[in-house]
PDB file of N, CA and C in Angstrom:
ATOM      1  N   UNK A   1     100.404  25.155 108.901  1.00  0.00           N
ATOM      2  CA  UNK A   1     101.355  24.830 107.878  1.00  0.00           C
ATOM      3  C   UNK A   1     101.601  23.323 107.847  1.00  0.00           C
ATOM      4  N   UNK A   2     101.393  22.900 108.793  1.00  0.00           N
ATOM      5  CA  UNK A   2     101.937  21.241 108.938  1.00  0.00           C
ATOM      6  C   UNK A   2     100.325  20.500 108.276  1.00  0.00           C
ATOM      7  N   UNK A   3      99.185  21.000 108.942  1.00  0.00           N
ATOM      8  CA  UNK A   3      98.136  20.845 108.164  1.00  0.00           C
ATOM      9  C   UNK A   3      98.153  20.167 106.728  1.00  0.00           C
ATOM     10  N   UNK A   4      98.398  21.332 105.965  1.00  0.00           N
ATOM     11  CA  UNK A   4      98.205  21.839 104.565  1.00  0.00           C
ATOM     12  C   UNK A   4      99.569  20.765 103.986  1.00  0.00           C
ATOM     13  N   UNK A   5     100.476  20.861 104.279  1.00  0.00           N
ATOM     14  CA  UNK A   5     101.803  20.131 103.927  1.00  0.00           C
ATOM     15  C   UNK A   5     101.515  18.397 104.130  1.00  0.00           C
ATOM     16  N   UNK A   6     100.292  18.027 104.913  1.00  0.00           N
ATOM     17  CA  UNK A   6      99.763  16.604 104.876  1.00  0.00           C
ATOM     18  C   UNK A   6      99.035  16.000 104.044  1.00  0.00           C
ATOM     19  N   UNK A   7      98.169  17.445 103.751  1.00  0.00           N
ATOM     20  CA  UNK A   7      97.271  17.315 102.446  1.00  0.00           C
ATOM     21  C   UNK A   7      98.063  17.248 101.288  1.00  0.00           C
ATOM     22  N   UNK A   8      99.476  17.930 100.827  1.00  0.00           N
ATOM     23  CA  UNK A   8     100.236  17.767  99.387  1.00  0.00           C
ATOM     24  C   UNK A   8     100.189  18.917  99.143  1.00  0.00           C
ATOM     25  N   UNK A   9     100.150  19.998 100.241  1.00  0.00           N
ATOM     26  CA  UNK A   9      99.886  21.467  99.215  1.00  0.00           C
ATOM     27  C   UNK A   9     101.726  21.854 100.236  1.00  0.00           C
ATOM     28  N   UNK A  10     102.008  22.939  99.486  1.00  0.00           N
ATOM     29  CA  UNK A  10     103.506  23.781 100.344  1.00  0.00           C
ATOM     30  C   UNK A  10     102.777  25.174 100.952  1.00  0.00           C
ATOM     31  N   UNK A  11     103.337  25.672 101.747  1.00  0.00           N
ATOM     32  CA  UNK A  11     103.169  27.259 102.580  1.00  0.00           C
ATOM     33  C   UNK A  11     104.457  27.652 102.468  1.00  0.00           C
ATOM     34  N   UNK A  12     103.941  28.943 102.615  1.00  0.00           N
ATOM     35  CA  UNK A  12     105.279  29.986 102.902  1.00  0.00           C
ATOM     36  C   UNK A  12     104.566  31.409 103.849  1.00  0.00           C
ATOM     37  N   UNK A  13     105.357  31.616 105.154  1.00  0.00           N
ATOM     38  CA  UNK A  13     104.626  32.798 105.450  1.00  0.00           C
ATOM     39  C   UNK A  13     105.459  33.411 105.033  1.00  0.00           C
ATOM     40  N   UNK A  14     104.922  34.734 104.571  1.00  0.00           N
ATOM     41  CA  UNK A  14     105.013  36.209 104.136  1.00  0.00           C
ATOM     42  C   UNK A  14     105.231  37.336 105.275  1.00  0.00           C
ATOM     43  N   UNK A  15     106.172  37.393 105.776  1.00  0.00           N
ATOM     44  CA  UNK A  15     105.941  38.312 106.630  1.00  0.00           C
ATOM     45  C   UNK A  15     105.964  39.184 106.857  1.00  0.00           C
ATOM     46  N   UNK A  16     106.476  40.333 105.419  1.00  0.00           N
ATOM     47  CA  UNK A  16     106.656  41.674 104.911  1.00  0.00           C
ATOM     48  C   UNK A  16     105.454  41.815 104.242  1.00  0.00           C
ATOM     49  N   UNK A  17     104.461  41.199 103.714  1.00  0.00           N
ATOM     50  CA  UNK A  17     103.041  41.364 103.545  1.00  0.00           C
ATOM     51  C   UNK A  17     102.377  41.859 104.687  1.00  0.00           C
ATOM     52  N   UNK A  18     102.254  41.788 105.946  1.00  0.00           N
ATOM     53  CA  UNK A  18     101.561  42.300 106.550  1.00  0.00           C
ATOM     54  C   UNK A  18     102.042  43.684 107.034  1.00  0.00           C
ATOM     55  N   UNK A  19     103.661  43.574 107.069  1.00  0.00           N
ATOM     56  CA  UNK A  19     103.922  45.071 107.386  1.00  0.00           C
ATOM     57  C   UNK A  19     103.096  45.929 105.744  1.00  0.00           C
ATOM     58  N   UNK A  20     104.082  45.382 104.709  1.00  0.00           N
ATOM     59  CA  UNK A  20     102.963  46.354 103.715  1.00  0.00           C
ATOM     60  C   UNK A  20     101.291  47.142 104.226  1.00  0.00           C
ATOM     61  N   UNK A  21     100.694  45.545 104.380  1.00  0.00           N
ATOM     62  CA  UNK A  21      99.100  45.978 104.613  1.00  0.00           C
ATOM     63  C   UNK A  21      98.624  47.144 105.160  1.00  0.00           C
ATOM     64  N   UNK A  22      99.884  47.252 106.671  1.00  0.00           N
ATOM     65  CA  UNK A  22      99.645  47.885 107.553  1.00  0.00           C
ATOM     66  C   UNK A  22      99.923  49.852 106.947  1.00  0.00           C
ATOM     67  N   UNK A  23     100.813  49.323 105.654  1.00  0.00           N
ATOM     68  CA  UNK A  23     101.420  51.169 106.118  1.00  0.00           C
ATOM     69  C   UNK A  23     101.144  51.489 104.610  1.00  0.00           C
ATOM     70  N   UNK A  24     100.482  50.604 103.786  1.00  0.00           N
ATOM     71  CA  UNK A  24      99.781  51.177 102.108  1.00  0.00           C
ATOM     72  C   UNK A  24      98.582  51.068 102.335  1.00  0.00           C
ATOM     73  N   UNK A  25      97.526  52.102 102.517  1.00  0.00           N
ATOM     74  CA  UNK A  25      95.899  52.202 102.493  1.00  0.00           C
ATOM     75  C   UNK A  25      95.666  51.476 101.130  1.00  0.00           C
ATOM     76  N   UNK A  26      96.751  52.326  99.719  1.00  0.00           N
ATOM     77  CA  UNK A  26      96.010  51.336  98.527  1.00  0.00           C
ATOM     78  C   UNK A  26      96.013  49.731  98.780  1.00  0.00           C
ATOM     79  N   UNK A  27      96.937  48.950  99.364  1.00  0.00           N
ATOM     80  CA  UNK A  27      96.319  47.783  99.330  1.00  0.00           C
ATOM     81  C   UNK A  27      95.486  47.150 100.445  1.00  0.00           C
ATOM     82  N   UNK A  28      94.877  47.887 101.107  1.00  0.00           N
ATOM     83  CA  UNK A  28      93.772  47.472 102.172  1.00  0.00           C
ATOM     84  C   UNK A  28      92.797  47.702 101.285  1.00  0.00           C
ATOM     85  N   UNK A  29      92.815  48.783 100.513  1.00  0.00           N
ATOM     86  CA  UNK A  29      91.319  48.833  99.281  1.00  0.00           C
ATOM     87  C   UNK A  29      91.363  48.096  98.479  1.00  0.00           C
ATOM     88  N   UNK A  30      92.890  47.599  97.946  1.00  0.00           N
ATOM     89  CA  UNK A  30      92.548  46.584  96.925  1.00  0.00           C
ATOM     90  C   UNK A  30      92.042  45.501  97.785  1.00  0.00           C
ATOM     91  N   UNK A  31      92.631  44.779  98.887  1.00  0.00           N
ATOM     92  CA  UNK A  31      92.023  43.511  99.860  1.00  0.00           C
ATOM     93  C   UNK A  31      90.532  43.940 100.203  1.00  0.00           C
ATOM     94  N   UNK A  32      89.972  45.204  99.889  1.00  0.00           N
ATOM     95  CA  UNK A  32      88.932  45.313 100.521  1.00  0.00           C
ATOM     96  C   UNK A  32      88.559  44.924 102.267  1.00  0.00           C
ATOM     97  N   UNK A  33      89.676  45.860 102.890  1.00  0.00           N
ATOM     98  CA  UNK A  33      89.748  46.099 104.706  1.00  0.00           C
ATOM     99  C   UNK A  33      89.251  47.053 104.794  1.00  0.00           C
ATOM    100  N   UNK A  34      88.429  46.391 105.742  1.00  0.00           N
ATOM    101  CA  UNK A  34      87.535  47.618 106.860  1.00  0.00           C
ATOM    102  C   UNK A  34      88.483  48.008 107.685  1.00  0.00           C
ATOM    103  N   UNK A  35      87.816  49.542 108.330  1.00  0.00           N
ATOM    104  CA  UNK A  35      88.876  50.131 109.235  1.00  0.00           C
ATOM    105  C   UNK A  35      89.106  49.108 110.669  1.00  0.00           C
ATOM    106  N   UNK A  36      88.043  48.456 110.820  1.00  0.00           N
ATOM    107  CA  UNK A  36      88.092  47.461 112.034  1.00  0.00           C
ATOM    108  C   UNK A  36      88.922  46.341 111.647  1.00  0.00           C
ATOM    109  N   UNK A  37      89.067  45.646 110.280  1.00  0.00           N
ATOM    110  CA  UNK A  37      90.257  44.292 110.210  1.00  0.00           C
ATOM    111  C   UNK A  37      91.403  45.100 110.675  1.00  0.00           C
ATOM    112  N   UNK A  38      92.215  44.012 110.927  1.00  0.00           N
ATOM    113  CA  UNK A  38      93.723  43.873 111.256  1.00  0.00           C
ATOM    114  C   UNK A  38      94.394  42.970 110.632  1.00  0.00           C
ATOM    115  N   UNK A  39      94.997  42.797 109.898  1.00  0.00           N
ATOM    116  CA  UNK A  39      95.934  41.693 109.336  1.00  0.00           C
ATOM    117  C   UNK A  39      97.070  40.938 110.429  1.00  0.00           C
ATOM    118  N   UNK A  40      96.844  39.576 110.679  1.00  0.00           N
ATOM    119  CA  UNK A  40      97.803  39.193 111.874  1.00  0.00           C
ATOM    120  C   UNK A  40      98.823  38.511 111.077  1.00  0.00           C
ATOM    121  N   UNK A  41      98.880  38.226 109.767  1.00  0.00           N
ATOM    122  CA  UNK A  41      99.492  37.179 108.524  1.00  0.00           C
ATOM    123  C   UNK A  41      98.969  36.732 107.748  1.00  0.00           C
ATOM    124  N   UNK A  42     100.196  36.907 106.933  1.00  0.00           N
ATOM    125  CA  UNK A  42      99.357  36.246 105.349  1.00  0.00           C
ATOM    126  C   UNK A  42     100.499  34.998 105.155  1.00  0.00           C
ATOM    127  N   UNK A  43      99.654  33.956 104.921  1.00  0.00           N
ATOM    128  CA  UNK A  43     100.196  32.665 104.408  1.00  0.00           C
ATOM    129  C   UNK A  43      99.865  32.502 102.773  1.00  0.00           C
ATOM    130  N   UNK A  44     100.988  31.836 102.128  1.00  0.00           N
ATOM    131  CA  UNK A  44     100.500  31.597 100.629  1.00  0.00           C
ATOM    132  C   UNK A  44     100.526  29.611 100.701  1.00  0.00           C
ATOM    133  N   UNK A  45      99.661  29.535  99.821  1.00  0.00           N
ATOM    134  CA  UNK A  45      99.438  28.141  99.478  1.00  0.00           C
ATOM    135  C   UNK A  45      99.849  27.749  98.284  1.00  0.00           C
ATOM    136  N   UNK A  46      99.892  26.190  97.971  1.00  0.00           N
ATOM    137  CA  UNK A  46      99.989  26.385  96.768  1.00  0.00           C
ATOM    138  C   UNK A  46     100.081  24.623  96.408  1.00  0.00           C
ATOM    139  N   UNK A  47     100.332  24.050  95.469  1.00  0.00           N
ATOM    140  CA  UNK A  47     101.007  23.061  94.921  1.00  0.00           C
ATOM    141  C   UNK A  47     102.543  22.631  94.819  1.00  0.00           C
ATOM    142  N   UNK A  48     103.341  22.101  95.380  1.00  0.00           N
ATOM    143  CA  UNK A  48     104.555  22.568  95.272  1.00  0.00           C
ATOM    144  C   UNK A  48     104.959  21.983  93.704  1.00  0.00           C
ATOM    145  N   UNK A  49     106.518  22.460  93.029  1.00  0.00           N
ATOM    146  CA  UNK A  49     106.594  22.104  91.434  1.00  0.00           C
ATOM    147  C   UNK A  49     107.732  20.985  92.017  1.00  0.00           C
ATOM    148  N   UNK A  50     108.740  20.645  92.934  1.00  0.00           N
ATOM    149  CA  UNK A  50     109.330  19.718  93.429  1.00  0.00           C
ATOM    150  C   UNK A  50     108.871  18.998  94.706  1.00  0.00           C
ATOM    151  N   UNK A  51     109.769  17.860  94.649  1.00  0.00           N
ATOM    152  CA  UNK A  51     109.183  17.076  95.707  1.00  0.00           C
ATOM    153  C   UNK A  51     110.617  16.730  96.332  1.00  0.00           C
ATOM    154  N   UNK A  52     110.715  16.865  97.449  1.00  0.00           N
ATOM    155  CA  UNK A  52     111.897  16.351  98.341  1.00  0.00           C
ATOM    156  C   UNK A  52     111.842  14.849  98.990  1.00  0.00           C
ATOM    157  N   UNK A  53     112.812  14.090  98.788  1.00  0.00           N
ATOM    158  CA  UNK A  53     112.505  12.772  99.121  1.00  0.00           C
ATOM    159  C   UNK A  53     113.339  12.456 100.209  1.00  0.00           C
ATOM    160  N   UNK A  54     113.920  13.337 100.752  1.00  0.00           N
ATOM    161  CA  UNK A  54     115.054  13.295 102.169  1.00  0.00           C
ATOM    162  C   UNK A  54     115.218  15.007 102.361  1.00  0.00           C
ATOM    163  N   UNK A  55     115.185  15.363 103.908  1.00  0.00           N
ATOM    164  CA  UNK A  55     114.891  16.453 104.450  1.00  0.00           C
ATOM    165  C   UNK A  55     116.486  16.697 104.583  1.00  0.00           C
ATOM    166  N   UNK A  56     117.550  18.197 104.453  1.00  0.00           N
ATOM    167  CA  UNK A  56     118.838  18.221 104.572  1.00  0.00           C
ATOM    168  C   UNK A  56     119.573  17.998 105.810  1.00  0.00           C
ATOM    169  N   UNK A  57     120.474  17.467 105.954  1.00  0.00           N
ATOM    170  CA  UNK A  57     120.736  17.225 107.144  1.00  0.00           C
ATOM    171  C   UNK A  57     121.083  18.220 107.432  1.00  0.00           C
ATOM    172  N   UNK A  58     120.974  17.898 109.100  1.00  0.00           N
ATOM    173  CA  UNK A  58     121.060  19.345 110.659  1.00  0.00           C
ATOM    174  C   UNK A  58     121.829  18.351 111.511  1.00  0.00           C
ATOM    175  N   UNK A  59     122.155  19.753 111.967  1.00  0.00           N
ATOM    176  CA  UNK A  59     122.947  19.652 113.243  1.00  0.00           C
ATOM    177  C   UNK A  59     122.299  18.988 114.394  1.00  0.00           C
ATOM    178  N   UNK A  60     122.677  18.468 115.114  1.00  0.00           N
ATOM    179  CA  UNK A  60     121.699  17.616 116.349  1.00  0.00           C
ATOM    180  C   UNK A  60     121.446  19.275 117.526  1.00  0.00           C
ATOM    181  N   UNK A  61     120.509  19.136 117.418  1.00  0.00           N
ATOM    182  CA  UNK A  61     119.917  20.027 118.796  1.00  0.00           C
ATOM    183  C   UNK A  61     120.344  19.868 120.235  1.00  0.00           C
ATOM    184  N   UNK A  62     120.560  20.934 120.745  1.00  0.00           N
ATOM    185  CA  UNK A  62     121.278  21.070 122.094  1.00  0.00           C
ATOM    186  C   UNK A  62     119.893  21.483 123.005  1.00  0.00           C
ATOM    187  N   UNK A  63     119.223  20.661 123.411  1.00  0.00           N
ATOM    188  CA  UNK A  63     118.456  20.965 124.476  1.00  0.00           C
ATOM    189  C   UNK A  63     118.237  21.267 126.000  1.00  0.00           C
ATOM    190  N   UNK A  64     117.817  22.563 126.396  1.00  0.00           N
ATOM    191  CA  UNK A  64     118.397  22.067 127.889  1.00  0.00           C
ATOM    192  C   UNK A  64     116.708  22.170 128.574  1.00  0.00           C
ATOM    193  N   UNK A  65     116.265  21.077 129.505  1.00  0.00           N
ATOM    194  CA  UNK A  65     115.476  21.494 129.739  1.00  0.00           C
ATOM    195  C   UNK A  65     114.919  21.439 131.643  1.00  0.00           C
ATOM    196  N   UNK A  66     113.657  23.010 131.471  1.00  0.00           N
ATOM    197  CA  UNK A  66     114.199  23.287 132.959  1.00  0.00           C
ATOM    198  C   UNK A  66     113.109  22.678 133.970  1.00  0.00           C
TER     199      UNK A  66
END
């Protein structure tokens, strides 16, 4: 995701897409899955239609480390 977001494109994972995959046979036939794939995630790509020119501000992080 950080990849793709360097190049100018946006992601979003999907993460109720793969439960789908897993429990509708019709859309493993529409994806055309063999009984051997497994779906581990589906990412979407894309172009984004806005551009952010300052990230929102956060809270400062509490780190503890061991």
């Amino acid at each position: 995701m950080l990849a793709v977001q360097f190049r100018g494109l946006g992601s979003c994972w999907i993460g109720l897409a793969q439960e789908t995959i897993e429990q509708k046979p019709e859309v493993q036939h529409w994806l055309s899955l063999l009984k051997q794939h497994k779906v581990y995630g589906v990412l979407a790509l894309g172009y984004p239609d806005v551009k952010y020119h300052f990230i929102p501000p956060r809270s400062e992080l509490q780190v503890s480390y061991l």
